[in-house]
N, C-alpha and C. Protein backbone atom coordinates (compact mmCIF):
# COMPACT_ATOMS: atom_id res chain seq x y z
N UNK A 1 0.84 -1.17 0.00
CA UNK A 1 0.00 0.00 0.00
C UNK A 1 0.89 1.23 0.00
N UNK A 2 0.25 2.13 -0.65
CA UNK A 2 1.26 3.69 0.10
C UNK A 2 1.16 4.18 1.10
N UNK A 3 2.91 4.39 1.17
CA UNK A 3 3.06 4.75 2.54
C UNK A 3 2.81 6.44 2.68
N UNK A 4 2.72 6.77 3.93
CA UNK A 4 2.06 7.92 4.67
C UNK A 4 2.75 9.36 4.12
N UNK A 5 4.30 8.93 3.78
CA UNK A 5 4.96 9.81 2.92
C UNK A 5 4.17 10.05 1.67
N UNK A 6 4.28 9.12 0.61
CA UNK A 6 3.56 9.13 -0.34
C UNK A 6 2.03 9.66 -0.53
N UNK A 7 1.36 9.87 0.33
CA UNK A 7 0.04 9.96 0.13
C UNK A 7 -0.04 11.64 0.68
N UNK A 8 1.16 12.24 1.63
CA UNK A 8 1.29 13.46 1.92
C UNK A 8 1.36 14.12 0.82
N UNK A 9 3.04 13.52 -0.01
CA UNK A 9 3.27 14.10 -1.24
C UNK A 9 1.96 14.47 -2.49
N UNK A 10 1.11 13.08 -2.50
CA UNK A 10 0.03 13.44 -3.39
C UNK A 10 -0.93 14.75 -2.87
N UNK A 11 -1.15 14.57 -1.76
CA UNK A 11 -2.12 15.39 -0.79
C UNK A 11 -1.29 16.73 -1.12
N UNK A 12 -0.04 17.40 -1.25
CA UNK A 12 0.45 18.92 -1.45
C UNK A 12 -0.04 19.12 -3.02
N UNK A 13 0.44 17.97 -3.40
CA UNK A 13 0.34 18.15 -5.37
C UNK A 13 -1.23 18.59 -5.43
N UNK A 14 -1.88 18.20 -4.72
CA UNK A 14 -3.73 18.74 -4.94
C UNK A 14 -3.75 19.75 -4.27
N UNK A 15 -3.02 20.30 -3.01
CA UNK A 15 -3.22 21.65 -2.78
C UNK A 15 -2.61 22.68 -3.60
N UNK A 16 -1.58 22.28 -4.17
CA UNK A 16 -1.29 23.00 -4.90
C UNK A 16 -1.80 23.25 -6.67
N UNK A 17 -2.74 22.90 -6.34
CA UNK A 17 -3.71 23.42 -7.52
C UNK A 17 -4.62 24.06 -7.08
N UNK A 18 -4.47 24.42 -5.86
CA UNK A 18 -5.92 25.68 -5.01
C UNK A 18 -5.49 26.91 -5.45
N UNK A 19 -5.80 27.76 -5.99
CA UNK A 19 -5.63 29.22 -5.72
C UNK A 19 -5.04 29.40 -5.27
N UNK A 20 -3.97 30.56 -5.27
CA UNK A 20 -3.02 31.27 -3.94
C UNK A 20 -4.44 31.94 -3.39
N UNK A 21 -5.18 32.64 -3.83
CA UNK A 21 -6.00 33.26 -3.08
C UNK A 21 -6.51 32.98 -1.76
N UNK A 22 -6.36 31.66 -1.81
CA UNK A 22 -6.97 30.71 -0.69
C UNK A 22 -5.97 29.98 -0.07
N UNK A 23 -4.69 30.80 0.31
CA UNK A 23 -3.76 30.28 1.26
C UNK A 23 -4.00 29.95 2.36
N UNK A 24 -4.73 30.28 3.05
CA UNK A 24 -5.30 30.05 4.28
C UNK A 24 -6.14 29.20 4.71
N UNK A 25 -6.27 28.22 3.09
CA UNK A 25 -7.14 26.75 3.25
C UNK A 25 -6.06 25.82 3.48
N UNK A 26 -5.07 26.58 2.69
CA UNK A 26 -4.36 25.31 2.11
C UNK A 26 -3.45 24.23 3.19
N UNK A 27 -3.53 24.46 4.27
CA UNK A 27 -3.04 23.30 5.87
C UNK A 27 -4.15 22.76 5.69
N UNK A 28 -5.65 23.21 6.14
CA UNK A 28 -6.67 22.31 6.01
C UNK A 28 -6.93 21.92 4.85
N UNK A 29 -7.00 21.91 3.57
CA UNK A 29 -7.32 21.13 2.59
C UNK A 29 -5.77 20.11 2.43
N UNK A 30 -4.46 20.51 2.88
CA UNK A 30 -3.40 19.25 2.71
C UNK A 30 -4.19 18.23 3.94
N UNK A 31 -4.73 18.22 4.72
CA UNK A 31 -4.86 17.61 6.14
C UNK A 31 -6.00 16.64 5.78
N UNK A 32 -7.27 17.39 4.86
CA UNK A 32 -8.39 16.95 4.33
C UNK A 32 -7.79 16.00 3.25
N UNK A 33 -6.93 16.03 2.40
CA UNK A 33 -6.37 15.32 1.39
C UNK A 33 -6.24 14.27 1.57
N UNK A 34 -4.95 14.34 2.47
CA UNK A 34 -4.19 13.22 3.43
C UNK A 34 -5.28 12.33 4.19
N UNK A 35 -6.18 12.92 4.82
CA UNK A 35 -6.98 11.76 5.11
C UNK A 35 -7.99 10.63 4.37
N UNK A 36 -8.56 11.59 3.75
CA UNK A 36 -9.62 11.23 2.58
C UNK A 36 -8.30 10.23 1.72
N UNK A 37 -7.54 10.31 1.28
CA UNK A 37 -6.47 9.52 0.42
C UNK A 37 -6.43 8.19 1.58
N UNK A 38 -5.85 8.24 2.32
CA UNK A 38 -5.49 7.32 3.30
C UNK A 38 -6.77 6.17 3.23
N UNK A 39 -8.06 7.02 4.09
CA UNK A 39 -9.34 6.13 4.15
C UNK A 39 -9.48 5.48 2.65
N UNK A 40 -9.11 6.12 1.60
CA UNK A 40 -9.61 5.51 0.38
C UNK A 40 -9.02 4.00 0.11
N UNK A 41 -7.40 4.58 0.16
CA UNK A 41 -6.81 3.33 0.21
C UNK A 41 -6.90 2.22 0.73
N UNK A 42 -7.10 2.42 2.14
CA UNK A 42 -7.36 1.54 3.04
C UNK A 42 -8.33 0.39 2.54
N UNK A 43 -9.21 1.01 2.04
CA UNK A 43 -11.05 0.15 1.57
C UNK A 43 -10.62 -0.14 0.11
N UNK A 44 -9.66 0.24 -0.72
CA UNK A 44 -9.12 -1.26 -1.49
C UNK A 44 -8.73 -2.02 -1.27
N UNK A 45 -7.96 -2.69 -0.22
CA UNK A 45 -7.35 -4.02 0.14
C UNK A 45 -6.33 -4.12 -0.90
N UNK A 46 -5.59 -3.50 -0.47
CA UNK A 46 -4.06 -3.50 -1.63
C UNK A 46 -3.56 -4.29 -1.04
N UNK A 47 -2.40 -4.94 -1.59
CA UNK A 47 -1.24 -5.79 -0.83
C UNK A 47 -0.24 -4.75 -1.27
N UNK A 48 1.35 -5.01 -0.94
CA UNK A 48 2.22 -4.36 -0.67
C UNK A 48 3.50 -5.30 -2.15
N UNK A 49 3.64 -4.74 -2.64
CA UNK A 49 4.62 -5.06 -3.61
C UNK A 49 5.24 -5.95 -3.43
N UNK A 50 5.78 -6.24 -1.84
CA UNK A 50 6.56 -7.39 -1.73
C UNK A 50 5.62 -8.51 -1.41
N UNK A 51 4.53 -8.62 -1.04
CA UNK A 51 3.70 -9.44 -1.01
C UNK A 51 3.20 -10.02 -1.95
N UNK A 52 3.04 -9.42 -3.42
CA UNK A 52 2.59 -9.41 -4.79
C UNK A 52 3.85 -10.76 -4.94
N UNK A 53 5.09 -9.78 -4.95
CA UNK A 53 6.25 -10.77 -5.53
C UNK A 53 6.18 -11.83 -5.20
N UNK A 54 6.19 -12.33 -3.89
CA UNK A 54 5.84 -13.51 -3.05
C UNK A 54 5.00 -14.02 -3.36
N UNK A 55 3.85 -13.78 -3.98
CA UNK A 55 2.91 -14.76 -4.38
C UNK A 55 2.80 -15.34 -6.21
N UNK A 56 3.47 -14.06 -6.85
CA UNK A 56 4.76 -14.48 -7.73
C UNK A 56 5.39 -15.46 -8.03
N UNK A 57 5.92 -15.50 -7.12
CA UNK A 57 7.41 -16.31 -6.83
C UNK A 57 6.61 -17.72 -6.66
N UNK A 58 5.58 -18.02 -5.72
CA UNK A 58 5.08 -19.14 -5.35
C UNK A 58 4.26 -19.77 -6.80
N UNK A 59 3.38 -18.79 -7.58
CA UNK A 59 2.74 -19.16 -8.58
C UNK A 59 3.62 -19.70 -9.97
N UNK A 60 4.74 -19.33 -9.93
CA UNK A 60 5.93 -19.88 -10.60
C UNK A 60 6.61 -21.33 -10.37
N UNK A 61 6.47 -21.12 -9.32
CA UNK A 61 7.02 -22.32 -8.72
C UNK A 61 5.86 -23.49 -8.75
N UNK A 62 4.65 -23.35 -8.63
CA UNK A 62 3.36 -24.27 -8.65
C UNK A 62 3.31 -24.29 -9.83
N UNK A 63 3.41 -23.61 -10.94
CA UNK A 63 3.57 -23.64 -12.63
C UNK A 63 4.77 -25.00 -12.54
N UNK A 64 5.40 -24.72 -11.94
CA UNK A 64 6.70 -25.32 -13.30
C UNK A 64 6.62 -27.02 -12.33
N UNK A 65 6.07 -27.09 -10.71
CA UNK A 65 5.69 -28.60 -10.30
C UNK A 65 4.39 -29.33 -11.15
N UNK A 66 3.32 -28.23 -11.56
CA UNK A 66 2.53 -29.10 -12.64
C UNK A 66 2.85 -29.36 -13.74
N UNK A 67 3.65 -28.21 -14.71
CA UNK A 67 4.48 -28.79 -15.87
C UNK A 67 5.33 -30.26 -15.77
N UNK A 68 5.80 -30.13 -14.35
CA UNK A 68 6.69 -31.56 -14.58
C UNK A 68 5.61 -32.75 -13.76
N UNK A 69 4.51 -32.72 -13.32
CA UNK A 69 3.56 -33.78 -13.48
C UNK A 69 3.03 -34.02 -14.12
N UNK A 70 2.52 -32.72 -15.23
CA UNK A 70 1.91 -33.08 -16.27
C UNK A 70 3.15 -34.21 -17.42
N UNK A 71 4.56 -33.54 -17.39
CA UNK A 71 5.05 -34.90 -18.20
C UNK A 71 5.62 -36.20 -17.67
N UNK A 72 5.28 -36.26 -16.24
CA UNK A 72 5.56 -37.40 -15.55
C UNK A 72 4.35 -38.54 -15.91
N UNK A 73 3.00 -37.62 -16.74
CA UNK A 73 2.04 -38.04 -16.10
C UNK A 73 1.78 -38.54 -17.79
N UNK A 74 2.36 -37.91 -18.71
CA UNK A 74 2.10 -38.30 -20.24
C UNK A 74 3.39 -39.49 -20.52
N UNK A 75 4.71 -39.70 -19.71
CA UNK A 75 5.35 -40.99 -19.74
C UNK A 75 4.99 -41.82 -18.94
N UNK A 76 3.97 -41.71 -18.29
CA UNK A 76 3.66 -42.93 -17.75
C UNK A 76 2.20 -43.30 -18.74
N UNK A 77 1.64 -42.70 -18.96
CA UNK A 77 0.76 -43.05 -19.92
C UNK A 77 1.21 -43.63 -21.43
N UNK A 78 2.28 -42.85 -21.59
CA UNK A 78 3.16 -43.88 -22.71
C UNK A 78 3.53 -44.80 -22.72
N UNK A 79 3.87 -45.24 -21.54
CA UNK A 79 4.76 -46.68 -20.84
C UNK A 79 3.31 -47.53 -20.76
N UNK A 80 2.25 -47.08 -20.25
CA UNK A 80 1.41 -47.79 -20.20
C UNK A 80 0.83 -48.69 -21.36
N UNK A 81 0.64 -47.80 -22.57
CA UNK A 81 -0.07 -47.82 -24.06
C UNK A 81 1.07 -49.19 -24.74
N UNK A 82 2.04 -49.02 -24.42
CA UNK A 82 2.81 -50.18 -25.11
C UNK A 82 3.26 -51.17 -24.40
């Protein structure tokens, strides 16, 4: 998920499309940002990049044990046929 840095940084980049006129929003609308961003995230159920990889890594690995049952599983059916 993004971290708290990251979601600050987004949260200035949107205040800073307010008006200068309205400098005097702009702590409460970074504060309003930052939270509203945060809650949003939260209620996707992200995983975390390294968690992604890891399940990656495992789905690779379950690929390439059925590839080699699947041809464990077509020489023994060959062996069988003759």
């Amino acid at each position: 998920m993004m971290d708290r840095q990251g979601i600050d940084q987004l949260a200035q980049r949107l205040v800073s499309l307010v008006p200068s006129g309205l400098a005097q929003a702009h702590q409460d609308l970074r504060t309003n940002f930052s939270d509203v961003l945060a809650q949003g995230l939260r209620r996707l159920d992200l995983v975390t990049r390294e968690e992604f990889d890891v399940q990656v890594q495992l789905l690779a690995r379950t690929r390439a044990k059925v590839e080699a049952l699947e041809k464990r599983i077509a020489e023994l059916e060959a062996g069988a046929a003759t």
